[in-house]
PDB file of N, CA and C in Angstrom:
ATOM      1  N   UNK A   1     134.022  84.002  96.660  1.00  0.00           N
ATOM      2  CA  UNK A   1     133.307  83.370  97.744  1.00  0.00           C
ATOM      3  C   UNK A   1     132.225  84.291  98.286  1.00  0.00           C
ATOM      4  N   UNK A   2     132.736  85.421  98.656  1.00  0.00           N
ATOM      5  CA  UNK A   2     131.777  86.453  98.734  1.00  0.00           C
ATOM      6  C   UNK A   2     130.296  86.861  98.102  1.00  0.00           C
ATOM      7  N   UNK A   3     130.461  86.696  96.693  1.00  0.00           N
ATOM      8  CA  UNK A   3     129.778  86.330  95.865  1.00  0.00           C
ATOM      9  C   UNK A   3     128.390  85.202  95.647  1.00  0.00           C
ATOM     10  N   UNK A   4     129.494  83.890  96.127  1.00  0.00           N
ATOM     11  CA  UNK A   4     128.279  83.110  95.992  1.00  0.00           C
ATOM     12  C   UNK A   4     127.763  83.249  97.590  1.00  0.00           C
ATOM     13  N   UNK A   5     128.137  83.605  98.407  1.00  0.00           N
ATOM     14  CA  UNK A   5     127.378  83.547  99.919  1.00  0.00           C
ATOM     15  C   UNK A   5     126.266  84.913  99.457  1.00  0.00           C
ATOM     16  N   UNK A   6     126.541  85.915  99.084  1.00  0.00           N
ATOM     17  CA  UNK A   6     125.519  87.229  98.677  1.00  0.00           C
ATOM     18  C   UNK A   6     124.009  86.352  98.178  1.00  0.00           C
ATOM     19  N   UNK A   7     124.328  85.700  96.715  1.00  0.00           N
ATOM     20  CA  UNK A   7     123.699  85.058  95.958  1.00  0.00           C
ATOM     21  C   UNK A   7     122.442  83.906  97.058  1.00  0.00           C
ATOM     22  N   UNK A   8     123.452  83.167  98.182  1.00  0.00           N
ATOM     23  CA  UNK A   8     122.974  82.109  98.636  1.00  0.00           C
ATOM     24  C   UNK A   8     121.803  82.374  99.823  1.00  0.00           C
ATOM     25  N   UNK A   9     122.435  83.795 100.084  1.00  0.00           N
ATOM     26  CA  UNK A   9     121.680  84.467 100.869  1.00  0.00           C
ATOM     27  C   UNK A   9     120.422  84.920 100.652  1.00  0.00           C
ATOM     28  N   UNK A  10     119.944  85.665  99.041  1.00  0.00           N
ATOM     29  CA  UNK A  10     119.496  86.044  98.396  1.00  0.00           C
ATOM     30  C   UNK A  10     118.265  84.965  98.130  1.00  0.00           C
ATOM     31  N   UNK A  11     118.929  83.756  97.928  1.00  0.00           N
ATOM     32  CA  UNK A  11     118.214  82.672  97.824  1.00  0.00           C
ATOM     33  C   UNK A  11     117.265  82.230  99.035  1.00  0.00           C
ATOM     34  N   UNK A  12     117.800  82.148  99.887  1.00  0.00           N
ATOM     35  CA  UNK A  12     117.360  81.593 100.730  1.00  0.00           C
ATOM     36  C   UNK A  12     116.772  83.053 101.578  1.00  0.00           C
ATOM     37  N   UNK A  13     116.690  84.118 101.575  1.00  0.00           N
ATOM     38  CA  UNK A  13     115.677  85.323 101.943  1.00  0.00           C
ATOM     39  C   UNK A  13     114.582  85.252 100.674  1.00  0.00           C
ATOM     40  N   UNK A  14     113.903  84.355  99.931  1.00  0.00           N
ATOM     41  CA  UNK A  14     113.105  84.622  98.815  1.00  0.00           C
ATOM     42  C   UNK A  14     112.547  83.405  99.242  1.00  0.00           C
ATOM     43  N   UNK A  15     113.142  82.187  99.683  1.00  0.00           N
ATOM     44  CA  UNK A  15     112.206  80.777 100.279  1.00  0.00           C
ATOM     45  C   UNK A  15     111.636  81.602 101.229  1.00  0.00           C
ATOM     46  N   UNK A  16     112.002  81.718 102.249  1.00  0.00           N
ATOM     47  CA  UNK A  16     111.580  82.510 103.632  1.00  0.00           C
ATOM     48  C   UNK A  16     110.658  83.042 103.118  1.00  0.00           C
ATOM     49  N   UNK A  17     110.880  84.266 102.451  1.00  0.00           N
ATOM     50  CA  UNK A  17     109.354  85.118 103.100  1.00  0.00           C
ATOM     51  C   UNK A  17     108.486  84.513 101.606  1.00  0.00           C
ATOM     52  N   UNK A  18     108.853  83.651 100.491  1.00  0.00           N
ATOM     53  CA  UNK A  18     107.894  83.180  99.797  1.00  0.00           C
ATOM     54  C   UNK A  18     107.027  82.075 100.911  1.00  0.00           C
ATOM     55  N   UNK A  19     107.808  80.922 101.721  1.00  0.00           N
ATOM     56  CA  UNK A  19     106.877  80.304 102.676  1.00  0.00           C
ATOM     57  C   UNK A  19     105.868  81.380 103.687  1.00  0.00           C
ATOM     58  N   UNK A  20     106.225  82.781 104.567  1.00  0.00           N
ATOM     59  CA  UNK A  20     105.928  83.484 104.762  1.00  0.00           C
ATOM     60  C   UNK A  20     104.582  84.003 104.701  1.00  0.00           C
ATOM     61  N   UNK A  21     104.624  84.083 103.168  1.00  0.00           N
ATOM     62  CA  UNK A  21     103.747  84.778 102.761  1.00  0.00           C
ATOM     63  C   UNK A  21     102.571  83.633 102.062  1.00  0.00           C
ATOM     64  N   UNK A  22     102.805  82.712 102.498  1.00  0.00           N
ATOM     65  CA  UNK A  22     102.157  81.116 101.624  1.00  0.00           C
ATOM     66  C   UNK A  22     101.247  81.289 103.090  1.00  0.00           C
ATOM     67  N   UNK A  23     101.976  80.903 103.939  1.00  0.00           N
ATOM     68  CA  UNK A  23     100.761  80.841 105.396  1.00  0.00           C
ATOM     69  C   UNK A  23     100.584  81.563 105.769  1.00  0.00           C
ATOM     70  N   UNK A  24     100.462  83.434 105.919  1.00  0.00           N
ATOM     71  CA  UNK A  24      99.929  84.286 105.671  1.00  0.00           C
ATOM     72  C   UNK A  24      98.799  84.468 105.024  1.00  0.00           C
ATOM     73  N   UNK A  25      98.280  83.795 103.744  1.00  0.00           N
ATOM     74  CA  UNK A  25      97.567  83.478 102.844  1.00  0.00           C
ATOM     75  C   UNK A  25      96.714  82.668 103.159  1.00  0.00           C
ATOM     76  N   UNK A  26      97.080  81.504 103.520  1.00  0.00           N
ATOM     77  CA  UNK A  26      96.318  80.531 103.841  1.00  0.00           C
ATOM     78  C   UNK A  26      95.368  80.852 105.231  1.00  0.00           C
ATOM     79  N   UNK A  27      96.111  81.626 106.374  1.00  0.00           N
ATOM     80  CA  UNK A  27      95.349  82.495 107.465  1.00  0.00           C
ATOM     81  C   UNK A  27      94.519  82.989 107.096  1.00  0.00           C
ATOM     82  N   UNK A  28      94.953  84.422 106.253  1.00  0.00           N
ATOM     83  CA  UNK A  28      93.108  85.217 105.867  1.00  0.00           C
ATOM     84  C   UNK A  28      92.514  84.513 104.901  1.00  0.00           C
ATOM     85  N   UNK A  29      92.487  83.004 104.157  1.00  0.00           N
ATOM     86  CA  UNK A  29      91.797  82.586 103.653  1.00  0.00           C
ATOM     87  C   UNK A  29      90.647  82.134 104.737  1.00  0.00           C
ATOM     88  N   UNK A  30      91.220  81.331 106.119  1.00  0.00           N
ATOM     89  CA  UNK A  30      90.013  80.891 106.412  1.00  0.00           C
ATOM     90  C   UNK A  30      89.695  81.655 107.436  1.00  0.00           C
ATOM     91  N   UNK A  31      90.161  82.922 107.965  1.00  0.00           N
ATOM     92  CA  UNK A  31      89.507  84.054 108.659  1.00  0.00           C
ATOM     93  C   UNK A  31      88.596  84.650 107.575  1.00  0.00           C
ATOM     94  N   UNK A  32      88.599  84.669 106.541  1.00  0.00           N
ATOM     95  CA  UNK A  32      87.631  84.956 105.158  1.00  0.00           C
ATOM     96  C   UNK A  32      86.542  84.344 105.124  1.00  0.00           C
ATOM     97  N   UNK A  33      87.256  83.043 105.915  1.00  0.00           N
ATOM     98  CA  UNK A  33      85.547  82.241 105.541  1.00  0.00           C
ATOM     99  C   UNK A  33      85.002  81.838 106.171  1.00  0.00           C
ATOM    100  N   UNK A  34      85.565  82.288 107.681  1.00  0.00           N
ATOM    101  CA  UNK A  34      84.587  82.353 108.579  1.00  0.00           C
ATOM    102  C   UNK A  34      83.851  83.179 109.053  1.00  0.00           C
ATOM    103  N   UNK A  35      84.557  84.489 108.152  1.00  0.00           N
ATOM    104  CA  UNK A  35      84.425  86.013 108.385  1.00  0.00           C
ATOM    105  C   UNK A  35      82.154  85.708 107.707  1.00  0.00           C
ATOM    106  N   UNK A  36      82.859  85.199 105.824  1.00  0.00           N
ATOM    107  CA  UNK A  36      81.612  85.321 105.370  1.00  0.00           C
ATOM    108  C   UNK A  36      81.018  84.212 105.862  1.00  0.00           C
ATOM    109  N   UNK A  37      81.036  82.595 105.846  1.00  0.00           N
ATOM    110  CA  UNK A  37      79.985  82.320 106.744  1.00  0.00           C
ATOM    111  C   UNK A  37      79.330  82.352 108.087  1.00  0.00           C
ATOM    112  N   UNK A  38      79.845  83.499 108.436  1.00  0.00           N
ATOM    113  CA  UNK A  38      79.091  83.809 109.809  1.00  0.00           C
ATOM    114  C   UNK A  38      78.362  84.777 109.256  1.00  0.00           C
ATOM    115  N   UNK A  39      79.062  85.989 108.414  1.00  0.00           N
ATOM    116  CA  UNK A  39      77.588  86.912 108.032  1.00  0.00           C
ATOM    117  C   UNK A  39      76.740  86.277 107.309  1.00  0.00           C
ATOM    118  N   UNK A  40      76.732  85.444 106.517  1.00  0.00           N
ATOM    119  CA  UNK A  40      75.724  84.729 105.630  1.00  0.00           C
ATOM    120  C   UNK A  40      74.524  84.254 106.719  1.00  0.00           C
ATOM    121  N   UNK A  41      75.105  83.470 107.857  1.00  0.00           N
ATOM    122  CA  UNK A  41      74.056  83.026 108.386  1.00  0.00           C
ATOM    123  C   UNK A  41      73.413  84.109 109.597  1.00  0.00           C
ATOM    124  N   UNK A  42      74.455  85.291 110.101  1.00  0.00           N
ATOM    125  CA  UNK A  42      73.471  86.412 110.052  1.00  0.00           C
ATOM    126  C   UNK A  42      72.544  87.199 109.394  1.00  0.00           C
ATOM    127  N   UNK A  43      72.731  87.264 108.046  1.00  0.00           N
ATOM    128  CA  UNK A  43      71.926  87.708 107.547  1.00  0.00           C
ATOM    129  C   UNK A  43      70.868  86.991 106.913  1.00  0.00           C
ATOM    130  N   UNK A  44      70.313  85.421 107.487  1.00  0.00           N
ATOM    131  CA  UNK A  44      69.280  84.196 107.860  1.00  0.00           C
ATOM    132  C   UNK A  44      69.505  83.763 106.583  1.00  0.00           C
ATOM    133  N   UNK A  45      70.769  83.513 105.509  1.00  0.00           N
ATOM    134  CA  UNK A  45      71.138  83.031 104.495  1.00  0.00           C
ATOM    135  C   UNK A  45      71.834  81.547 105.064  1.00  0.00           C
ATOM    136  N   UNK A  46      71.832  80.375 104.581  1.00  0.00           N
ATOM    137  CA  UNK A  46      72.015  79.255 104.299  1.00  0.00           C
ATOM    138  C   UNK A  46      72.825  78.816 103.545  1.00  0.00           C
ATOM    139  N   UNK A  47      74.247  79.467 102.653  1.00  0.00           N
ATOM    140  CA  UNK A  47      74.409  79.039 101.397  1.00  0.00           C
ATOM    141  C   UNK A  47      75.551  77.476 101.736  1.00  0.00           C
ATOM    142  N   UNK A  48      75.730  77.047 100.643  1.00  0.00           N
ATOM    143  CA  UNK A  48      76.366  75.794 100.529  1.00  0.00           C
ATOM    144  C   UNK A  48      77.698  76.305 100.953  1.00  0.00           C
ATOM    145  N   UNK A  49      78.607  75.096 101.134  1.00  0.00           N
ATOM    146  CA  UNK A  49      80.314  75.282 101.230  1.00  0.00           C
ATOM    147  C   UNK A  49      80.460  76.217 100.198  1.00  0.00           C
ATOM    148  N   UNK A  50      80.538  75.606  98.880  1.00  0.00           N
ATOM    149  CA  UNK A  50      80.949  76.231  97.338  1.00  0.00           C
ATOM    150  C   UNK A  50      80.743  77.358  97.522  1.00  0.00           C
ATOM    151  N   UNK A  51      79.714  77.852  97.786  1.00  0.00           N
ATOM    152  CA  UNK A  51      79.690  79.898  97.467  1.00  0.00           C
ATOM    153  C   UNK A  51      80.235  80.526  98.908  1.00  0.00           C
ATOM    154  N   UNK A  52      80.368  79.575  99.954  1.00  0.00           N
ATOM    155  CA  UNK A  52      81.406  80.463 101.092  1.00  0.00           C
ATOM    156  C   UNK A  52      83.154  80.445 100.530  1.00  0.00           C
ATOM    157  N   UNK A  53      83.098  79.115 100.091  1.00  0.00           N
ATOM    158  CA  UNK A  53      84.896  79.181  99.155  1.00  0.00           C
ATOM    159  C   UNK A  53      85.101  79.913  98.559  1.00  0.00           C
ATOM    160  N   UNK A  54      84.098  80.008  97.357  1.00  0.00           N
ATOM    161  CA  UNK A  54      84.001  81.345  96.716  1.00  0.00           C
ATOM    162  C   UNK A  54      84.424  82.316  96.774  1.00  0.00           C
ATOM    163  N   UNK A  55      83.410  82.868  97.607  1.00  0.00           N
ATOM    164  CA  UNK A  55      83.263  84.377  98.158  1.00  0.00           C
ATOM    165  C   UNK A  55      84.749  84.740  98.632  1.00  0.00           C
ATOM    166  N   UNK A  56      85.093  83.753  99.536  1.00  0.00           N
ATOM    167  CA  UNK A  56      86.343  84.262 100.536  1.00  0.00           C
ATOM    168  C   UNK A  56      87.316  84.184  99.292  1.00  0.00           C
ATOM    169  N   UNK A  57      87.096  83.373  98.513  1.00  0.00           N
ATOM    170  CA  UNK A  57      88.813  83.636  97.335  1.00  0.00           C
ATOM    171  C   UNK A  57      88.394  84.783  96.423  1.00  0.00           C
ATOM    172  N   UNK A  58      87.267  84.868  96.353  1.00  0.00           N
ATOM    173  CA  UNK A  58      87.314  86.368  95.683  1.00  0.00           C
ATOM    174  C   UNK A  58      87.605  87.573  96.838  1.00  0.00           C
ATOM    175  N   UNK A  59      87.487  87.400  97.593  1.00  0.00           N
ATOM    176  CA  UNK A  59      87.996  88.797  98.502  1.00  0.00           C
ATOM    177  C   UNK A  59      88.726  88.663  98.822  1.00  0.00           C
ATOM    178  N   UNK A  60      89.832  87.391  99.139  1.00  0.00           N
ATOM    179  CA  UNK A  60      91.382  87.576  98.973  1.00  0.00           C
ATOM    180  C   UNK A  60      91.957  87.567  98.477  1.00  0.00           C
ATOM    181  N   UNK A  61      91.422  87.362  96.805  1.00  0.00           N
ATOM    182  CA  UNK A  61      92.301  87.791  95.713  1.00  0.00           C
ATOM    183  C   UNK A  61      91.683  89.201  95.520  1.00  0.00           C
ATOM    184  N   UNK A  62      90.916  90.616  95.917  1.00  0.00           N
ATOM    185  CA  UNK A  62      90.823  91.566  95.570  1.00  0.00           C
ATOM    186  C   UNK A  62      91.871  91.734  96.495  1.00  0.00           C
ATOM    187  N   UNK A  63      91.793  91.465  98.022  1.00  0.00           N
ATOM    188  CA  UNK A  63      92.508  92.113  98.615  1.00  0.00           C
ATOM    189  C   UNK A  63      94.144  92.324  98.323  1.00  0.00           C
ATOM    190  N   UNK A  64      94.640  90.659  97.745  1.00  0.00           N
ATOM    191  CA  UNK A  64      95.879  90.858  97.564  1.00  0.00           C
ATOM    192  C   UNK A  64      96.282  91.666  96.429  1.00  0.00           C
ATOM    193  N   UNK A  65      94.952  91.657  95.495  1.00  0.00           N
ATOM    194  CA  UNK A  65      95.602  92.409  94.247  1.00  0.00           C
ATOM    195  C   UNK A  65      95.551  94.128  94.292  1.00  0.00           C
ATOM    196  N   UNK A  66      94.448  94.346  95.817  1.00  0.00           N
ATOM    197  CA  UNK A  66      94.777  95.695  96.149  1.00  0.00           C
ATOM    198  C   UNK A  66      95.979  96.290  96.732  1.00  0.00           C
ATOM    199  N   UNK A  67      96.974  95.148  97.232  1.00  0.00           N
ATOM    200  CA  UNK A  67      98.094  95.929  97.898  1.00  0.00           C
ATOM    201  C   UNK A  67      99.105  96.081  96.883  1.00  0.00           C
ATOM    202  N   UNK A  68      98.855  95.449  95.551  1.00  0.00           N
ATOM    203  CA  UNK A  68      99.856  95.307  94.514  1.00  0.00           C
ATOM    204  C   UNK A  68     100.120  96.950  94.095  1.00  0.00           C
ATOM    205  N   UNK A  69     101.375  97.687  94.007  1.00  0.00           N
ATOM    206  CA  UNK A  69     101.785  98.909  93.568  1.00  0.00           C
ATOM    207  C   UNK A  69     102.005  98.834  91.994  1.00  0.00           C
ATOM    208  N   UNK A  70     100.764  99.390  91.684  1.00  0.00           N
ATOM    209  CA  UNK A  70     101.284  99.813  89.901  1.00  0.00           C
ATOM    210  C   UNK A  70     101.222 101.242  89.676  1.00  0.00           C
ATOM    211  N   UNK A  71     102.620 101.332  90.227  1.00  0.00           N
ATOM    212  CA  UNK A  71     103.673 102.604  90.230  1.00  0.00           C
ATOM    213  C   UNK A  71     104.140 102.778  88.780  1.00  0.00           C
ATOM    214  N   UNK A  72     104.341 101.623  87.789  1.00  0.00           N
ATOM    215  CA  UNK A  72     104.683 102.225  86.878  1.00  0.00           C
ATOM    216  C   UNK A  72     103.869 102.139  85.598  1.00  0.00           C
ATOM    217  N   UNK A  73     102.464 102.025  85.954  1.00  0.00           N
ATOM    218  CA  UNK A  73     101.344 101.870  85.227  1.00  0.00           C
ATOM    219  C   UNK A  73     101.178 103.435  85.390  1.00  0.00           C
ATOM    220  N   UNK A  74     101.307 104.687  86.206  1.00  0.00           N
ATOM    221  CA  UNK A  74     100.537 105.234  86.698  1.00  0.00           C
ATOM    222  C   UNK A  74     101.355 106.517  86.489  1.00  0.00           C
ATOM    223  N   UNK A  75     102.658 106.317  86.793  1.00  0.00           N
ATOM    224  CA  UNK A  75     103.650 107.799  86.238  1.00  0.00           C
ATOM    225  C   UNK A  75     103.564 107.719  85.039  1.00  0.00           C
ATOM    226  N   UNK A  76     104.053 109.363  84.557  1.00  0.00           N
ATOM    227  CA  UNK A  76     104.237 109.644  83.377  1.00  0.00           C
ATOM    228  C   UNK A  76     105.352 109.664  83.354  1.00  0.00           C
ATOM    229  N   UNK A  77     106.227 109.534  82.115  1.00  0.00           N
ATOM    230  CA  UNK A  77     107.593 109.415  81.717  1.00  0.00           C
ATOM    231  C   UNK A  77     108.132 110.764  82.105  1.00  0.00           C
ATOM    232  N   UNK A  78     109.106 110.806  82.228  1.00  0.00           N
ATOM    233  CA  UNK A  78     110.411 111.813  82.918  1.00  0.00           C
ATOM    234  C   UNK A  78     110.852 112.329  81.390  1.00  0.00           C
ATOM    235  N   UNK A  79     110.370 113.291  80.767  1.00  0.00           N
ATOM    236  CA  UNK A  79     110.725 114.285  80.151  1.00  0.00           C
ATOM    237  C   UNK A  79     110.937 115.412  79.610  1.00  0.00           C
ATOM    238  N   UNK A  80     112.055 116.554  79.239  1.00  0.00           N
ATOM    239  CA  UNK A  80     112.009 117.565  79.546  1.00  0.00           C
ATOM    240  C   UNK A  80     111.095 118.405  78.874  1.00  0.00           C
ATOM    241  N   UNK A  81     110.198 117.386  77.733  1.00  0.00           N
ATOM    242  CA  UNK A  81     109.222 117.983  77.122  1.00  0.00           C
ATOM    243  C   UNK A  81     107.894 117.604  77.483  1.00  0.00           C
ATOM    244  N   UNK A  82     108.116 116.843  78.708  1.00  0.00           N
ATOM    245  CA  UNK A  82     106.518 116.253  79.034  1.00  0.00           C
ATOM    246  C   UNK A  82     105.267 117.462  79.271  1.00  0.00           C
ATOM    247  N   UNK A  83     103.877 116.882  78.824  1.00  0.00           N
ATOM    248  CA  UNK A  83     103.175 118.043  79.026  1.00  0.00           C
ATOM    249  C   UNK A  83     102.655 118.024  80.614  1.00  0.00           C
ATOM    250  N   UNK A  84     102.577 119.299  81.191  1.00  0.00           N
ATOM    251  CA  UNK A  84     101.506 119.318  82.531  1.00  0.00           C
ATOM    252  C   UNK A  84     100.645 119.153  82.810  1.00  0.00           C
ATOM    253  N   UNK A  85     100.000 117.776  83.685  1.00  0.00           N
ATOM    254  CA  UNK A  85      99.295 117.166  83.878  1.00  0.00           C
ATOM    255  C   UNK A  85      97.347 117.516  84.235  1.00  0.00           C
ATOM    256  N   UNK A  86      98.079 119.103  84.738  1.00  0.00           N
ATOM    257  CA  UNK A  86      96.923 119.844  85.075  1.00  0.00           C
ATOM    258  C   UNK A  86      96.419 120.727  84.092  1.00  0.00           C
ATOM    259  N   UNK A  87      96.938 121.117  83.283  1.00  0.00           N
ATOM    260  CA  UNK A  87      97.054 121.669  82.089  1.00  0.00           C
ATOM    261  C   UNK A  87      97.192 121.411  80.601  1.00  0.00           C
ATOM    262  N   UNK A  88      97.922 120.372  80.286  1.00  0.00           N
ATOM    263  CA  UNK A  88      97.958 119.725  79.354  1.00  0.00           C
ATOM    264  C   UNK A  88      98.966 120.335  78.437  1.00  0.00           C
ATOM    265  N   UNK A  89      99.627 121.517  78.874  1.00  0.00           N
ATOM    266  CA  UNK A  89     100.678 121.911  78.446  1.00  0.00           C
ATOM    267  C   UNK A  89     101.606 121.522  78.355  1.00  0.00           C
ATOM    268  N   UNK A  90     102.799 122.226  77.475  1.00  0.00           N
ATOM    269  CA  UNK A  90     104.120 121.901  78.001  1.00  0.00           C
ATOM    270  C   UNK A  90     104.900 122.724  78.873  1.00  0.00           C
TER     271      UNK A  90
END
C-alpha cells in the first residue's frame, strides 16, 4: 500500500508542477510580446502580429533552453587514468 501511495504521489507531483510550469510559460510568452512590441514601436518600427509572435517564441525558447543543465554533456568521465584538463596529461 505504501508503495502504490509513494508512486501516486509521484504522479500527481509531475501533473502539478507539469501544469505549473505550462502557465508559467504561457506568462513570459505574452510579457515577451509585449516586452518586443513595445520596443519595436519604440524604435518607430511597425511590424505585423507574425514577426512579434515570432520574435517572442524565439526568445522563450532561447531562454528556456538556457536554463536547461547539460551537466553531462560537459564532464569528463571519472577515471583513474583520465588526462588533466589543463595539461593534457595524465
Amino acid at each position: 500500500m505504501s508503495k502504490l501511495l509513494r508512486v501516486l504521489g509521484g504522479l500527481v507531483q509531475t501533473v502539478v508542477t507539469f501544469v505549473v510550469l505550462i502557465l508559467l510559460a504561457i506568462a513570459a510568452f505574452y510579457v515577451t510580446v509585449f516586452v518586443v512590441s513595445t520596443g519595436a514601436g519604440l524604435a518607430g518600427y511597425d511590424p505585423s502580429g507574425d514577426f512579434v509572435v515570432l520574435a517572442a517564441a524565439l526568445l522563450v525558447v532561447a531562454a528556456l533552453l538556457g536554463g536547461v543543465p547539460f551537466r553531462g554533456l560537459t564532464e569528463a568521465p571519472e577515471e583513474e587514468n583520465a588526462r588533466d584538463p589543463t595539461t593534457g596529461f595524465e
